[in-house]
C-alpha atoms as a PDB file:
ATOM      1  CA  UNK A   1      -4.163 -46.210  27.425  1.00  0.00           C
ATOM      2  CA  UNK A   2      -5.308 -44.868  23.723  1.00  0.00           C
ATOM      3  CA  UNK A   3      -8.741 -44.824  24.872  1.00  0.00           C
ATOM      4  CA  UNK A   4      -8.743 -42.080  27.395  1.00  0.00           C
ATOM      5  CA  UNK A   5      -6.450 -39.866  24.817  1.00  0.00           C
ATOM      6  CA  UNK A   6      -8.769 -40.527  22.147  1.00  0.00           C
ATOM      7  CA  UNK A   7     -11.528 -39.613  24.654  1.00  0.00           C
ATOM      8  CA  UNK A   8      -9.665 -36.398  25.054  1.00  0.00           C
ATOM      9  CA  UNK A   9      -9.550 -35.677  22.020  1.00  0.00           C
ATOM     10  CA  UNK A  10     -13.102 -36.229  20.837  1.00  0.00           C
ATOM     11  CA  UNK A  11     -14.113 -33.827  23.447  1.00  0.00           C
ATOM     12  CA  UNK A  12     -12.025 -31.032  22.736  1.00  0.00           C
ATOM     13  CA  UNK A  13     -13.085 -31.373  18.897  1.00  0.00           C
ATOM     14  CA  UNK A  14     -16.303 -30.991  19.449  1.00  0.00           C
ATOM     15  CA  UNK A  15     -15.545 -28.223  21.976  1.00  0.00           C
ATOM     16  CA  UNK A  16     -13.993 -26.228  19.543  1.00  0.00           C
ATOM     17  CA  UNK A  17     -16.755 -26.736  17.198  1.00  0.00           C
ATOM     18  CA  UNK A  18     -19.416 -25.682  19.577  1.00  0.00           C
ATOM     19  CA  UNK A  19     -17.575 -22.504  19.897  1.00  0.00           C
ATOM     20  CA  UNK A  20     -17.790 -21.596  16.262  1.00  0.00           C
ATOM     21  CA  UNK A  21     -20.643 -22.143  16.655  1.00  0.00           C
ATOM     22  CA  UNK A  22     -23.470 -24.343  13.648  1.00  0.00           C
ATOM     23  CA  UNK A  23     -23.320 -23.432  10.080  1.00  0.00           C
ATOM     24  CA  UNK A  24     -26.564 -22.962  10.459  1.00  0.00           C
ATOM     25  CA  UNK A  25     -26.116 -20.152  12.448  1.00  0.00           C
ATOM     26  CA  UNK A  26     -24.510 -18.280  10.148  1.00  0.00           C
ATOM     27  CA  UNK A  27     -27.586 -18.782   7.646  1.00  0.00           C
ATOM     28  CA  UNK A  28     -30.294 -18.406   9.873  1.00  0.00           C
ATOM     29  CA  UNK A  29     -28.986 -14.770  10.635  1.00  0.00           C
ATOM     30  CA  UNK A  30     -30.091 -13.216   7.054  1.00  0.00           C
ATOM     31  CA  UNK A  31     -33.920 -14.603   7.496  1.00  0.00           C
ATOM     32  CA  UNK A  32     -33.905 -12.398  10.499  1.00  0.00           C
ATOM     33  CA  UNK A  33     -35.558  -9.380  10.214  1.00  0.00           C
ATOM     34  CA  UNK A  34     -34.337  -6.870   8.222  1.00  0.00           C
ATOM     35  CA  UNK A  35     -31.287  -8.224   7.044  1.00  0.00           C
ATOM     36  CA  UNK A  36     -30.563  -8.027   3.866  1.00  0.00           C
ATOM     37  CA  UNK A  37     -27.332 -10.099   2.135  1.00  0.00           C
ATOM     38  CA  UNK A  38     -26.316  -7.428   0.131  1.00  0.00           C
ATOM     39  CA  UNK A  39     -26.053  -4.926   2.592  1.00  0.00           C
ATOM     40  CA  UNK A  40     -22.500  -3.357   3.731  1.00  0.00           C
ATOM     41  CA  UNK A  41     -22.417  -4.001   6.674  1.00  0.00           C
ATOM     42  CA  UNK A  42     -22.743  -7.364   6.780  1.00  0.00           C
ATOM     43  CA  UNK A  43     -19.490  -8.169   3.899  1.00  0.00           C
ATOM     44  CA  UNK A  44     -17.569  -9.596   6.780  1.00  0.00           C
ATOM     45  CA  UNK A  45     -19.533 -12.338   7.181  1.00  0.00           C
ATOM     46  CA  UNK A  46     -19.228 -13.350   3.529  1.00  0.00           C
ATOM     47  CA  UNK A  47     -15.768 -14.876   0.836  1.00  0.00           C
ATOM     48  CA  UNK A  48     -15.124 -14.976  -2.673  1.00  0.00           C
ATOM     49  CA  UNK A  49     -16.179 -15.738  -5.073  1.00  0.00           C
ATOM     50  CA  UNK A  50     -19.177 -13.598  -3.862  1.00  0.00           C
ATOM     51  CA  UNK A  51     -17.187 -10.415  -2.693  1.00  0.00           C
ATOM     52  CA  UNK A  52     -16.396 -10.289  -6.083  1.00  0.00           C
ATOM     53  CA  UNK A  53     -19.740 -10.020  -7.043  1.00  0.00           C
ATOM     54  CA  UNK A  54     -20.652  -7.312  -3.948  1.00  0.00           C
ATOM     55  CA  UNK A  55     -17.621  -5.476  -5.220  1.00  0.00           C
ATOM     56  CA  UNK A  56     -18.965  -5.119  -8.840  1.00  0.00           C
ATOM     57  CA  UNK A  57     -22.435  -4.739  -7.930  1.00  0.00           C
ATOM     58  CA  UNK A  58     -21.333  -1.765  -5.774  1.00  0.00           C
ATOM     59  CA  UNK A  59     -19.055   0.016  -8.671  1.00  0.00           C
ATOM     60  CA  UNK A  60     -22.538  -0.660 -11.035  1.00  0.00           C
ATOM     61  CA  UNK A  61     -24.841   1.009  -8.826  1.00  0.00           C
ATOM     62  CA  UNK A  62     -22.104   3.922  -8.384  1.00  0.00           C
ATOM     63  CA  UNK A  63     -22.176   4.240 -12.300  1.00  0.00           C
ATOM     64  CA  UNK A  64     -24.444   5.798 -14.981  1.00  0.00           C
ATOM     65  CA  UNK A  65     -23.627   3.264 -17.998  1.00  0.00           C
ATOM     66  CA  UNK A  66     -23.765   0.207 -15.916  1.00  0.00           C
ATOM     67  CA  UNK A  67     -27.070  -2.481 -14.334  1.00  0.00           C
ATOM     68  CA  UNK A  68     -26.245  -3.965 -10.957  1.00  0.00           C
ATOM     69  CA  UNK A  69     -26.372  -7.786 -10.887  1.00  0.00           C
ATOM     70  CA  UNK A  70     -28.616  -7.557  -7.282  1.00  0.00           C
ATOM     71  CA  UNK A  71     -32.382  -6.768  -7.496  1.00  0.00           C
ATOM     72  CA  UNK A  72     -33.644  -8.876  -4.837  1.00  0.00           C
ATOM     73  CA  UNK A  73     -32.634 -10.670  -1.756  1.00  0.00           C
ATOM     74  CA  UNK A  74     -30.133 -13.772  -2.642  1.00  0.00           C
ATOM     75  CA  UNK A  75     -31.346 -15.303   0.590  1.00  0.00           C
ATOM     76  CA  UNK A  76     -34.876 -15.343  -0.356  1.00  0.00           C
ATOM     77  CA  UNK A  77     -34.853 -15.593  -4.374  1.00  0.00           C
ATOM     78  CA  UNK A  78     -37.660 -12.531  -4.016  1.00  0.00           C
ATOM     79  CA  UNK A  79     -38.160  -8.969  -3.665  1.00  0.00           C
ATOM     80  CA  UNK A  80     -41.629  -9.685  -1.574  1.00  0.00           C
ATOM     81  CA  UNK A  81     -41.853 -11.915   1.300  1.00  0.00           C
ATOM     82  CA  UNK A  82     -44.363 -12.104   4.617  1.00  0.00           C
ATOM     83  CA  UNK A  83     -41.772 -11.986   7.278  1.00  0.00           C
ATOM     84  CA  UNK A  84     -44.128 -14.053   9.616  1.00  0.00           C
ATOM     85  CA  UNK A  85     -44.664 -16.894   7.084  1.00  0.00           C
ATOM     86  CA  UNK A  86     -41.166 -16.834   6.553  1.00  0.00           C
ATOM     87  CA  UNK A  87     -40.185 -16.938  10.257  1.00  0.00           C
ATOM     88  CA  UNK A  88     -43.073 -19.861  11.112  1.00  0.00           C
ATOM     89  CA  UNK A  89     -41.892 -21.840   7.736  1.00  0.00           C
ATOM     90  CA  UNK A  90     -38.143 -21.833   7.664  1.00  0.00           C
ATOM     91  CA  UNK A  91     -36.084 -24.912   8.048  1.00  0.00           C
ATOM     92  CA  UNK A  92     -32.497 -25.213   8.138  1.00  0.00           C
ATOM     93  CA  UNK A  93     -30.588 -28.328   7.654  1.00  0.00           C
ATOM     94  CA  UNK A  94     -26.549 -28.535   7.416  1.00  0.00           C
ATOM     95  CA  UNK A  95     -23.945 -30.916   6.223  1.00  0.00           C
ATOM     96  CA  UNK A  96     -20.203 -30.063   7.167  1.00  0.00           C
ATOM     97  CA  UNK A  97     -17.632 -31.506   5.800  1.00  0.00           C
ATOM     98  CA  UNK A  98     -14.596 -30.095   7.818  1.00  0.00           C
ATOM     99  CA  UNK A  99     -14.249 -26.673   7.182  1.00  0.00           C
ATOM    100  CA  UNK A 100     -16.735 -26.894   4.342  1.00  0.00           C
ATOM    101  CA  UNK A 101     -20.627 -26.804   4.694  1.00  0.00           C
ATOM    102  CA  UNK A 102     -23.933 -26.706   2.933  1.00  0.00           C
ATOM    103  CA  UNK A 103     -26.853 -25.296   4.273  1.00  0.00           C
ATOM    104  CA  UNK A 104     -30.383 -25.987   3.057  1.00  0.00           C
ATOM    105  CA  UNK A 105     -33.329 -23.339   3.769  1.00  0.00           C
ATOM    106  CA  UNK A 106     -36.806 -24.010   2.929  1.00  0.00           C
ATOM    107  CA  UNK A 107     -39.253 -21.804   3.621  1.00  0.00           C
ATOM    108  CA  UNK A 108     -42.815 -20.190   2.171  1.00  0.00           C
ATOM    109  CA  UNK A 109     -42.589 -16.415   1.231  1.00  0.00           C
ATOM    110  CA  UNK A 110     -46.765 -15.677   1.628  1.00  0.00           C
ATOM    111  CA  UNK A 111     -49.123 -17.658   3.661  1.00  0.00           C
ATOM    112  CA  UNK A 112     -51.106 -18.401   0.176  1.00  0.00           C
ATOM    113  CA  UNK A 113     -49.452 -18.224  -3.307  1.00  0.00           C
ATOM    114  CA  UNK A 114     -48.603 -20.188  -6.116  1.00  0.00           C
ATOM    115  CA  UNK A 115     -44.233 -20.087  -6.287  1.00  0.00           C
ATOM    116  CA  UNK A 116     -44.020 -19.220  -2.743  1.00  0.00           C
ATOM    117  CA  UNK A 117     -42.158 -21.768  -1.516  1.00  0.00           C
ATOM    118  CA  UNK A 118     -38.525 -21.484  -1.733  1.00  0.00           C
ATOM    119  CA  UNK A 119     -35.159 -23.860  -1.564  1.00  0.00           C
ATOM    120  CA  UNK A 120     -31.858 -22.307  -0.808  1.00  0.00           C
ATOM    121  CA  UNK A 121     -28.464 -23.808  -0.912  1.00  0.00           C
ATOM    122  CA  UNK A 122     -26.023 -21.842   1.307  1.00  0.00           C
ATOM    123  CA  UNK A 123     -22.250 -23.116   0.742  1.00  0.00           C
ATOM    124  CA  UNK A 124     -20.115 -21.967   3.198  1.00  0.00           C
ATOM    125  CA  UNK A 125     -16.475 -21.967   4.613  1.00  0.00           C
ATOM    126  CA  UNK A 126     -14.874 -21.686   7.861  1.00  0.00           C
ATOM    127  CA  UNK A 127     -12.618 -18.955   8.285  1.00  0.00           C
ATOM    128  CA  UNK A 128     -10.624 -18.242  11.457  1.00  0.00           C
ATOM    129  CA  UNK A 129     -13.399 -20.612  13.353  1.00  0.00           C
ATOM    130  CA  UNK A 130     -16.046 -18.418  11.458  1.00  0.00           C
ATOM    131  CA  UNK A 131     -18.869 -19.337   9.564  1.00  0.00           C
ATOM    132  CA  UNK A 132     -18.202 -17.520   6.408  1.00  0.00           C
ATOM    133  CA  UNK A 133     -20.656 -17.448   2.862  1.00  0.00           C
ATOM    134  CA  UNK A 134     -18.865 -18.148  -0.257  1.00  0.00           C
ATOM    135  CA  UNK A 135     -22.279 -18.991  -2.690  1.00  0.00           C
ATOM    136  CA  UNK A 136     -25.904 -18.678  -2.409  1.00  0.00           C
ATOM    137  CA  UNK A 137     -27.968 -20.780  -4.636  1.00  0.00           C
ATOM    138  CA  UNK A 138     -31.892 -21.182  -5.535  1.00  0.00           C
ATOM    139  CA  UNK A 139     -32.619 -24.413  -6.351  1.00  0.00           C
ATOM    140  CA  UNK A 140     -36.007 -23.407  -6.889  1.00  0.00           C
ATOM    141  CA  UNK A 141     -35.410 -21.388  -9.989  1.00  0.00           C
ATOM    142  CA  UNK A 142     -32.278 -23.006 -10.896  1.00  0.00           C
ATOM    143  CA  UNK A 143     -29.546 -19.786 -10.236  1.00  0.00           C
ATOM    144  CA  UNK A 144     -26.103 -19.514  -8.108  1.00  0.00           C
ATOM    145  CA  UNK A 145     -25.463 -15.917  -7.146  1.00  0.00           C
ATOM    146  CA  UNK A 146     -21.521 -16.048  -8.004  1.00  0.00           C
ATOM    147  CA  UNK A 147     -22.979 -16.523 -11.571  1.00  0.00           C
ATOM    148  CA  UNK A 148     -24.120 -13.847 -11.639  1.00  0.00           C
ATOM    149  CA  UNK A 149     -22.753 -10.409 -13.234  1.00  0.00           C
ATOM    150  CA  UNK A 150     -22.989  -6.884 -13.389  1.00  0.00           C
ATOM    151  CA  UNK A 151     -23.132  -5.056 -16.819  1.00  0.00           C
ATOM    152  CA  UNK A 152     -21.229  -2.480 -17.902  1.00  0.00           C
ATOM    153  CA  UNK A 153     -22.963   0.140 -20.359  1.00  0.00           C
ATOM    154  CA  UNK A 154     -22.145   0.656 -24.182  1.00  0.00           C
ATOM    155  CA  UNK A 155     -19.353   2.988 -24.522  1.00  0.00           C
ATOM    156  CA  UNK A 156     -20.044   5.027 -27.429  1.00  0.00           C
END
């Protein structure tokens, strides 16, 4: 008699994961073309600690005595990539741990070129059944992104 209801159960667990849909997912849409992490309009797909970090990077780009704390993509750990190579050599991998997930991108920003190749650890949340980013980090060069910070400028 526990079988079938544990039967029932499985199945509806994993149907309510399908419907949210991989973790991967949510990754794999910023190594599209022309998306960019940073960019406005895509905030609602990210959490804190790095809204925080969109928030102040947005007030130091509004401001004359301040540096933003964003010069290049966070998804790629570069301002110059091929978007072909990067399409033909990106691989995603995901662990989930309930509503907690890492995501691992490696990929090859030019065809040839010494440092090209990049690994990126994605940690993520799920939010209302959504795939949400809370930390991008290279593990190439060895940075997180919410450790980052913007600077304010010397008051005189």
């Amino acid at each position: 008699m526990k079988l079938p209801l544990l039967a029932v159960t499985f199945c509806l667990s994993m149907s309510a994961a399908a419907m949210a849909g991989p973790a991967s997912d949510a990754v794999k849409f910023f190594y599209s073309p022309g998306k960019f992490v940073a960019d406005a309009d895509y905030r609602d797909r990210f959490v804190e600690p790095v809204t925080k970090l969109f928030e102040q990077n947005d007030k130091a780009m509004d401001s004359a005595d301040a540096i933003p704390c964003i010069d290049a993509d966070p998804a790629l750990d570069a301002q110059d990539f091929d978007q072909g190579e990067l399409s033909r050599t990106l691989k995603l991998s995901e662990a989930v741990s309930g509503d907690s997930a890492e995501v691992t991108a490696t990929f090859s920003l030019f065809p040839d070129g010494e440092g090209a190749e990049r690994e990126m650890v994605w940690s993520l949340k799920k939010i209302g059944g959504k795939w949400k980013v809370a930390d991008i980090a290279s593990k190439t060069n060895g940075w997180r992104l919410s450790d980052l910070e913007c600077v304010s400028g010397q008051v005189e």
